[in-house]
Protein backbone atom coordinates (compact mmCIF):
# COMPACT_ATOMS: atom_id res chain seq x y z
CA UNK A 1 20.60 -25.87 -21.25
CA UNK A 2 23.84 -27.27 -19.95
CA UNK A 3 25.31 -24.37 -18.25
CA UNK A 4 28.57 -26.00 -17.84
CA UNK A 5 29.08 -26.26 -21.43
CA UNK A 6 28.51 -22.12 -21.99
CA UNK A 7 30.67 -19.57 -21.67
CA UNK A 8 30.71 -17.80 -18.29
CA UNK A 9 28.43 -14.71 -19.01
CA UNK A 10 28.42 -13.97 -15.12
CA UNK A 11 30.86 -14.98 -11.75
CA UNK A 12 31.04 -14.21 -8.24
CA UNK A 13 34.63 -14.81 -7.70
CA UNK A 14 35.51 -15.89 -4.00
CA UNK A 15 32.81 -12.81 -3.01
CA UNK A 16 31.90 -12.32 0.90
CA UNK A 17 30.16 -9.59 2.34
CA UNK A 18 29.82 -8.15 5.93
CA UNK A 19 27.43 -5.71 7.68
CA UNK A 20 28.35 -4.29 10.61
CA UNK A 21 25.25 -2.96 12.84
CA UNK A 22 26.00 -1.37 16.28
CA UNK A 23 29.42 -2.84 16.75
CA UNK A 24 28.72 -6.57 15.51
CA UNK A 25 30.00 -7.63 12.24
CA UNK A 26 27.16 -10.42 10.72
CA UNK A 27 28.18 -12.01 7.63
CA UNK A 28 26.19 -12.59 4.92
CA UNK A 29 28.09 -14.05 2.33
CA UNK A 30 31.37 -16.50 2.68
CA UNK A 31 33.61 -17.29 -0.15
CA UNK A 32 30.99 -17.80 -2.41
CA UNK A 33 31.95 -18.05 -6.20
CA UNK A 34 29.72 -19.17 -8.65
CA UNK A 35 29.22 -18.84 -12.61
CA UNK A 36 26.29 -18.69 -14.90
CA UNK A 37 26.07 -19.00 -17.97
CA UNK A 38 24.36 -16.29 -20.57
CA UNK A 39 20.65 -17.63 -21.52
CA UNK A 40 20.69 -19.17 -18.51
CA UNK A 41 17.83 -19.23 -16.09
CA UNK A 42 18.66 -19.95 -12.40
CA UNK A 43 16.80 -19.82 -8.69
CA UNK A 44 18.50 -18.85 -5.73
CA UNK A 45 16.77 -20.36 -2.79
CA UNK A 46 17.45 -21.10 0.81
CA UNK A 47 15.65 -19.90 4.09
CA UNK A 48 15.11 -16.42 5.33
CA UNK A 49 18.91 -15.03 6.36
CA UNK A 50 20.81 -17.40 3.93
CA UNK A 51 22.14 -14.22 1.40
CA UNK A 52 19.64 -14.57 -1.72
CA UNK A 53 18.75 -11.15 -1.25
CA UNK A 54 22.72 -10.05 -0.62
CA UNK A 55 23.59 -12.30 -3.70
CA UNK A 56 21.11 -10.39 -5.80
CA UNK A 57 22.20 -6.98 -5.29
CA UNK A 58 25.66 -8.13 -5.79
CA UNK A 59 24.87 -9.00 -8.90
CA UNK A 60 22.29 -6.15 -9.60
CA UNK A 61 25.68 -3.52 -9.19
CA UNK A 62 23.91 -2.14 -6.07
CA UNK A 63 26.05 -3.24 -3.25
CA UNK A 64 29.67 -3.60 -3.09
CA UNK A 65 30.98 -7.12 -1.64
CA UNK A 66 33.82 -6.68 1.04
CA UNK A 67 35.97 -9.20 -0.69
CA UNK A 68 35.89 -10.96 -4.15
CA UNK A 69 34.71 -9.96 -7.35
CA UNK A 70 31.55 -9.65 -9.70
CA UNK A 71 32.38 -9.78 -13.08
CA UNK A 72 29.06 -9.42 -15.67
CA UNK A 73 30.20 -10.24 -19.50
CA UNK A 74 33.81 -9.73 -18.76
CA UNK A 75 32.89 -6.13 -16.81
CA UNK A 76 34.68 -6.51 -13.02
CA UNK A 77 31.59 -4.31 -11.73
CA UNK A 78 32.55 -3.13 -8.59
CA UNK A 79 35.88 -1.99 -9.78
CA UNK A 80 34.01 0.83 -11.97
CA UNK A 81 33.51 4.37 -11.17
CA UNK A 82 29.71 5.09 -9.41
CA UNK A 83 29.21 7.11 -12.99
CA UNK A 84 29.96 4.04 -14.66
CA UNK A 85 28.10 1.59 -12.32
CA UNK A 86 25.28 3.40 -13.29
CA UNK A 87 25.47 3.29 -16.56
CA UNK A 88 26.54 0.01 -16.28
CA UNK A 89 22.57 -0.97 -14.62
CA UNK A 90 21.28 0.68 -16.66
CA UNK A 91 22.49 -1.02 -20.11
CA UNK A 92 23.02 -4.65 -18.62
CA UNK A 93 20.40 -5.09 -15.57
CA UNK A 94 16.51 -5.27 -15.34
CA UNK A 95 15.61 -5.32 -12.01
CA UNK A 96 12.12 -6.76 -10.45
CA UNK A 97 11.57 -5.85 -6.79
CA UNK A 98 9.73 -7.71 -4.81
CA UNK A 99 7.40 -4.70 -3.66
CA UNK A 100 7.15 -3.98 -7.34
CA UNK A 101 7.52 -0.02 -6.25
CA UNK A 102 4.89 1.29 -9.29
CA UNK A 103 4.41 4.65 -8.94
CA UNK A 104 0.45 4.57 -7.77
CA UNK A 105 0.06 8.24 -10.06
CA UNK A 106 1.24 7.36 -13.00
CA UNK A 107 -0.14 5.96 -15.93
CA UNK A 108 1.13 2.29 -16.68
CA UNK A 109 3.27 3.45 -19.76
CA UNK A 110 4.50 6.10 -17.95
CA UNK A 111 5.57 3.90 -14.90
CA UNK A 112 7.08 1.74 -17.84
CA UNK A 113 9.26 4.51 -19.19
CA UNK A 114 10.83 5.16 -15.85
CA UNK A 115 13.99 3.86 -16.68
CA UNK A 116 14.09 6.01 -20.17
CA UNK A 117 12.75 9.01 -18.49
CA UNK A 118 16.62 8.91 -16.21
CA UNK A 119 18.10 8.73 -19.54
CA UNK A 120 17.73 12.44 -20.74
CA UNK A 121 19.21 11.44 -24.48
CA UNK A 122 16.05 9.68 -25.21
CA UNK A 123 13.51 10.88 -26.86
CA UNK A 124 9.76 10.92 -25.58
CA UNK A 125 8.64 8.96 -28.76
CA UNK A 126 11.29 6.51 -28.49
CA UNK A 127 9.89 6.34 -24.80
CA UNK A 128 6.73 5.56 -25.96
CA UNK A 129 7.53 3.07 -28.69
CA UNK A 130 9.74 1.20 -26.01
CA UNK A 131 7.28 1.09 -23.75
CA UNK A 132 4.65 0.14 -25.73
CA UNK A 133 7.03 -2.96 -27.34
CA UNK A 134 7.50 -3.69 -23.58
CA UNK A 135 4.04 -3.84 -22.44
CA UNK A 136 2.92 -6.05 -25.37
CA UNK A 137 5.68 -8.64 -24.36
CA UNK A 138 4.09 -9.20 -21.11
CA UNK A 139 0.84 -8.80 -22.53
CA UNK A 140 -0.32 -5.47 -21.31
CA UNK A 141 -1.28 -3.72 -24.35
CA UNK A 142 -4.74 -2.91 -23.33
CA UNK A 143 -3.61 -1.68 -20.11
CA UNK A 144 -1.31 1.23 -20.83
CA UNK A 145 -3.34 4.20 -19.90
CA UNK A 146 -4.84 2.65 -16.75
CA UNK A 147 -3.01 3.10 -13.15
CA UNK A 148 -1.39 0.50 -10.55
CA UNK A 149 -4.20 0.32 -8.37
CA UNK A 150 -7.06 -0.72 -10.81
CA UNK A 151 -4.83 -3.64 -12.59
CA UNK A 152 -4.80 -6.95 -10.51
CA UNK A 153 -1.57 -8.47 -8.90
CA UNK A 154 -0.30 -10.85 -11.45
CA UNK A 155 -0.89 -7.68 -13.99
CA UNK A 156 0.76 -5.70 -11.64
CA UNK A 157 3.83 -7.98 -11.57
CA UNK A 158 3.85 -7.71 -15.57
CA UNK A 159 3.83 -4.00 -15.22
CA UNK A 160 7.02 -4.16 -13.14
CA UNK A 161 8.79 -7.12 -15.74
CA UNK A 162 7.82 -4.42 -18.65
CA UNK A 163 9.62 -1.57 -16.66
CA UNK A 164 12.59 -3.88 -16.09
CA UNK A 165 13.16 -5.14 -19.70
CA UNK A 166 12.56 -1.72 -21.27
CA UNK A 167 16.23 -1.12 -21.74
CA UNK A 168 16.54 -4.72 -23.32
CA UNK A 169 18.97 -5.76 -20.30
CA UNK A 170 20.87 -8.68 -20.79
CA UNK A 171 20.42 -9.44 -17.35
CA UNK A 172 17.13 -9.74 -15.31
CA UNK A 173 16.64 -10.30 -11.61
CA UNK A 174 14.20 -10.80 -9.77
CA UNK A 175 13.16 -10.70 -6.18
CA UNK A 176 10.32 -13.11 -4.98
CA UNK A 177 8.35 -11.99 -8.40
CA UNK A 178 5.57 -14.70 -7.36
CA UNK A 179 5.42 -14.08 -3.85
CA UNK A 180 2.11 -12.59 -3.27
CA UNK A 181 0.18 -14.07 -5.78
CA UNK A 182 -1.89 -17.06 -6.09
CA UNK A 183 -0.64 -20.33 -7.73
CA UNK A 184 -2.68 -19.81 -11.40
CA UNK A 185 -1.58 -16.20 -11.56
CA UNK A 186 2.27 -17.34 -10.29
CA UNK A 187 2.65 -20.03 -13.24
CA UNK A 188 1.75 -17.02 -15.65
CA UNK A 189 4.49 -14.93 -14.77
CA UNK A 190 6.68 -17.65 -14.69
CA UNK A 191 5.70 -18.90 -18.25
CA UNK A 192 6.43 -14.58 -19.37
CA UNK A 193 9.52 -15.12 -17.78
CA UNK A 194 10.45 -18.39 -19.71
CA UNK A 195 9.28 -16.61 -22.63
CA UNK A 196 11.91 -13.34 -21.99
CA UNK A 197 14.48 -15.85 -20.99
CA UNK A 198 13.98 -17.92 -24.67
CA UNK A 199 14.26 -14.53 -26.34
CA UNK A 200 17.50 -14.24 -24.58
CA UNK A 201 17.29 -12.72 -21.20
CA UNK A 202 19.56 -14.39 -18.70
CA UNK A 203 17.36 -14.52 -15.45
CA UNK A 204 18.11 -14.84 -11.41
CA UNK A 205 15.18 -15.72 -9.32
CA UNK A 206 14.89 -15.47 -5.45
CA UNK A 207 12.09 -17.53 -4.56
CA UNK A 208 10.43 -19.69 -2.01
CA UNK A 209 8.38 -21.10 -4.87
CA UNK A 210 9.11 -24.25 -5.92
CA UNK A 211 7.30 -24.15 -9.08
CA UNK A 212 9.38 -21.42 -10.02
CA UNK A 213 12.52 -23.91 -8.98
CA UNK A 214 11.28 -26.23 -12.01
CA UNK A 215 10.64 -23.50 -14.20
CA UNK A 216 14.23 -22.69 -14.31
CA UNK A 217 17.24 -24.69 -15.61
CA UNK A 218 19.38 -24.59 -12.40
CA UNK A 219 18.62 -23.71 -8.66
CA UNK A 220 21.58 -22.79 -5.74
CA UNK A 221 20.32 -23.25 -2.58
CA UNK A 222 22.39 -21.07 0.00
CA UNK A 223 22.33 -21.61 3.84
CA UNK A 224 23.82 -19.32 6.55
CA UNK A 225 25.90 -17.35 3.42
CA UNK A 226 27.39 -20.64 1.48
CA UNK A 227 26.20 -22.53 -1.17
CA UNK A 228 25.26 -25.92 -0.66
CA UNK A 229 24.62 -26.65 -3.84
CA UNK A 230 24.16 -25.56 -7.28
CA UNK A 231 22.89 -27.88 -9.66
């Protein structure tokens, strides 16, 4: 895909952000704008300090940049109410942390219908069906009833994509999703994600991987809170 040729479905618009921790201001992104495209499927890479992570919760609606804007399918994110932002992640974002955060007591289904479960309105069959459509998408079918700590890390991983795509976001990010797992059970998650992302899914990946940098269609490298590139 030839993002340039899309509309914008996403764009950091001169964004920066600053911490300030005892006294010292340390910035973590400068003037950084940046569009991508809907369908799109994009890396973020760059060494340890650069801003992936800060770029992804930018975009994920969970933290506020001191300057510039984030505007998600025409929505200027941060100028929303926190009810809205909210709702906002909820409809548009799937989000797949790097520590995965399964909840070691429940079920797999049940750690799948999280996200519905925060949603009152739903109902528990509609949970269920959801989850269920989820789980067979990453190929988890047999695996529903079991719990986190007696499925493997890779299945782990496509526990935590189910949970995130549950709400059919249009949006998915996700944070180092092959970081701890070996090279065979990496390129399988990265082939599920090619498969979401055909099916529609735009996709951010943080990554050190750079298998996962050819899986998708574009990569931005940032350094020291600027892009260098973004090809």
């Amino acid at each position: 895909m030839n993002a340039q040729t899309q509309a914008s479905f996403l764009a950091l618009d001169n964004v920066a952000k600053v911490y300030r921790t005892s006294g010292d201001i340390v910035p973590a992104l400068i003037d950084v704008s940046l569009q991508i495209a809907q369908g799109d499927m994009v890396a973020i890479i760059g060494p340890s300090g650069s801003g992936k992570s800060t770029m992804l919760t930018l975009l994920g609606g969970m933290n506020a940049p001191t300057q510039g804007r984030v505007v998600i399918d025409g929505i200027d994110v941060y100028k929303l109410s926190v009810e809205k932002q909210a709702d906002f992640r909820r409809d548009y974002i799937g989000f797949v942390f790097q520590q995965l955060h399964l909840v070691p007591y429940l079920t797999v289904i049940e750690n799948v219908m999280l996200p519905m479960v925060i949603n009152r309105k739903n109902a528990q069959a509609h949970r269920v069906e959801r989850a269920q459509e989820a789980l067979a998408q990453v190929g988890l079918s047999d695996k529903a009833r079991r719990l986190p700590d007696e499925l493997s890390g890779g299945e782990q991983t496509r526990v935590a994509i189910a949970r995130a795509i549950i709400n059919r976001p249009r949006l998915l990010l996700c944070d180092e999703p092959t970081g701890a797992l070996d090279s065979q059970t990496g390129a399988g998650v990265l082939q599920l994600l090619q498969m979401l992302n055909a099916l529609g899914h735009t996709i951010v990946i943080v990554t050190h991987n750079e298998d996962a940098t050819h899986a998708c269609h574009r990569v931005i490298a940032l350094r020291d809170g600027k892009i260098l590139s973004a090809n």
